[in-house]
C-alpha atoms as a PDB file:
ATOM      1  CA  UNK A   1       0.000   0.000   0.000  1.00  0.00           C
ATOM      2  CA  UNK A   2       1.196   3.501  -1.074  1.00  0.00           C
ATOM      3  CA  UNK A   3       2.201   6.312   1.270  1.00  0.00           C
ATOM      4  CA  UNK A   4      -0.545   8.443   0.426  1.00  0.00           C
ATOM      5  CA  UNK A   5      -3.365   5.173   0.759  1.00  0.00           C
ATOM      6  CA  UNK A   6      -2.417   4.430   3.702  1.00  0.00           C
ATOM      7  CA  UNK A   7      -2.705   7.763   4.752  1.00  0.00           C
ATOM      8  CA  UNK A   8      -6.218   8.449   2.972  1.00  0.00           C
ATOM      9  CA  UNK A   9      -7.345   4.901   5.077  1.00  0.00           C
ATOM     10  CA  UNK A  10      -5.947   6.524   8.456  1.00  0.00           C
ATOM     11  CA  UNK A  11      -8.136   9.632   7.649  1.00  0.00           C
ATOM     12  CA  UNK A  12     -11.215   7.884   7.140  1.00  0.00           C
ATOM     13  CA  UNK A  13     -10.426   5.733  10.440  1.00  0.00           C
ATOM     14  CA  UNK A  14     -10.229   8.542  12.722  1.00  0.00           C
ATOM     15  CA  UNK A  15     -13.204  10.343  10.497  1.00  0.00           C
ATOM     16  CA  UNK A  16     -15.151   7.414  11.407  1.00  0.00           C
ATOM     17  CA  UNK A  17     -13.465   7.537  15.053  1.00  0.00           C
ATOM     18  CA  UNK A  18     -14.593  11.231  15.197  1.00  0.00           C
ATOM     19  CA  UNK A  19     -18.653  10.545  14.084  1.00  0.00           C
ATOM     20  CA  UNK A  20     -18.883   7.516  16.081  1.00  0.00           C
ATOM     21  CA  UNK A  21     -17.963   9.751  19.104  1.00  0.00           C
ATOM     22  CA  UNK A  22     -20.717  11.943  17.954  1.00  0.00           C
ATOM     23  CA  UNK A  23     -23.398   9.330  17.767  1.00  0.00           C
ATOM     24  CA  UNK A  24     -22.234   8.131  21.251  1.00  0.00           C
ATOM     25  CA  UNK A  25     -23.040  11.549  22.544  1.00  0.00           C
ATOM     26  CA  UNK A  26     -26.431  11.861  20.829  1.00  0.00           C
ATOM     27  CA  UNK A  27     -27.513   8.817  21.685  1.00  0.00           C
ATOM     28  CA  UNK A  28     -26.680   9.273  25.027  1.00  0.00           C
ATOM     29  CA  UNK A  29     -28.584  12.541  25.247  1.00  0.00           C
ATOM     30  CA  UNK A  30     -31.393  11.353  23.252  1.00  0.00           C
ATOM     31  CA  UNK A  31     -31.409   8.240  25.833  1.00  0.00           C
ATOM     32  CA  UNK A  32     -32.062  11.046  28.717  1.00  0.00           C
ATOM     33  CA  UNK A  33     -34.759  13.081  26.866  1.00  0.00           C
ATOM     34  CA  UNK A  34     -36.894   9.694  26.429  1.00  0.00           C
ATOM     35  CA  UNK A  35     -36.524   9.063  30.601  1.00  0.00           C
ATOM     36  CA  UNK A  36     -37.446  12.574  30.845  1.00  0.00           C
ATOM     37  CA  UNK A  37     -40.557  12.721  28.496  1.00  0.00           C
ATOM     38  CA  UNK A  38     -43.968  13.129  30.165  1.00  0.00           C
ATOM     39  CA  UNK A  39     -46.039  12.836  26.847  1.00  0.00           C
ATOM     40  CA  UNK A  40     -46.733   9.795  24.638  1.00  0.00           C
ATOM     41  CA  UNK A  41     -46.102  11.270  21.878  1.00  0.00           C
ATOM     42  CA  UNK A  42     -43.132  13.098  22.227  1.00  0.00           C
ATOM     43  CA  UNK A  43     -41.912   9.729  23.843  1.00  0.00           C
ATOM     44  CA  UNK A  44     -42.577   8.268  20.709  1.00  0.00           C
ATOM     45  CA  UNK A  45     -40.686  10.752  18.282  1.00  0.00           C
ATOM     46  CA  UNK A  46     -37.751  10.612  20.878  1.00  0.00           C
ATOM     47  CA  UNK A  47     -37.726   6.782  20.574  1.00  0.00           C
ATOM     48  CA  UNK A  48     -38.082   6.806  16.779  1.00  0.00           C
ATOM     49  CA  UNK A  49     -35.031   9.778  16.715  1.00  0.00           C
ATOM     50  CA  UNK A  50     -32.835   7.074  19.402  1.00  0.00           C
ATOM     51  CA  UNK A  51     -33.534   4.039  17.304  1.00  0.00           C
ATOM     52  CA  UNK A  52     -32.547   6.452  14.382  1.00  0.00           C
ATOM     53  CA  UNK A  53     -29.235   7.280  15.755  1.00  0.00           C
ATOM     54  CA  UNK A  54     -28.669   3.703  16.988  1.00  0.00           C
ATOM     55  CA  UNK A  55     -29.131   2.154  13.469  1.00  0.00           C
ATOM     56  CA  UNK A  56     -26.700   4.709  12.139  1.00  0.00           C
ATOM     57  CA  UNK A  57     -24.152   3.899  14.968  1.00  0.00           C
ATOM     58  CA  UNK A  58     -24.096   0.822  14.187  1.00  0.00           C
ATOM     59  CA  UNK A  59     -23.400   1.360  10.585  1.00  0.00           C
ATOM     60  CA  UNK A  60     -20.779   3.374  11.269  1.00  0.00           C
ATOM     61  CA  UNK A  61     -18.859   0.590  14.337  1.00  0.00           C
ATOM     62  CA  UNK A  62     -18.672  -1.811  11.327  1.00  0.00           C
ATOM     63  CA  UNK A  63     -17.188   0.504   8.992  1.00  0.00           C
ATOM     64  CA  UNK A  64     -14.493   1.316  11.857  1.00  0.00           C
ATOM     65  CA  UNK A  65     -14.024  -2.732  12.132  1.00  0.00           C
ATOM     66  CA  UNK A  66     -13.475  -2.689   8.370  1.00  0.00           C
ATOM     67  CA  UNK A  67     -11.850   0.178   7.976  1.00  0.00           C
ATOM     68  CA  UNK A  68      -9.211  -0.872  11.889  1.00  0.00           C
ATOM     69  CA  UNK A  69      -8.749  -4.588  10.191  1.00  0.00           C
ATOM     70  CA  UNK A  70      -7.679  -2.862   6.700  1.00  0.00           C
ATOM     71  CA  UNK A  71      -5.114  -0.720   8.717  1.00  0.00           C
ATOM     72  CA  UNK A  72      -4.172  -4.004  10.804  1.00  0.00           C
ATOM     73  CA  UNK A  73      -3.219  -5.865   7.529  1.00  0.00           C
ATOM     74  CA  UNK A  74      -1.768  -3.549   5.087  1.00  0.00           C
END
């Protein structure tokens, strides 16, 4: 692999890093506001907006397997 691959596959692994720290924090927050919610329905939009952000979080922990095994073997 070529100097400026590897490099490019190191940016997108801490780019990935970076968002999945992000959707940690949402869904941590979000995860709060549905405790905290008095009223059925905005209980239900805060569970639709968690299970939102948990289906995207877990898109992005297998592209940081993919992209962590890539760096492991090249």
């Amino acid at each position: 692999m070529s100097d400026d691959s590897r490099s490019e596959l190191e940016f997108k692994f801490y780019e990935t890093k970076g968002a999945l720290d992000l959707l940690f924090t949402l869904r941590e927050e979000f995860a709060q506001w549905v405790e905290d919610a008095q009223d059925d329905s905005k209980l239900e939009a805060l569970e639709n907006v968690l299970g939102h952000i948990q289906a995207i979080e877990n898109e992005y922990k297998q592209r940081f397997a993919a992209l962590e095994k890539q760096l492991a073997t090249d």
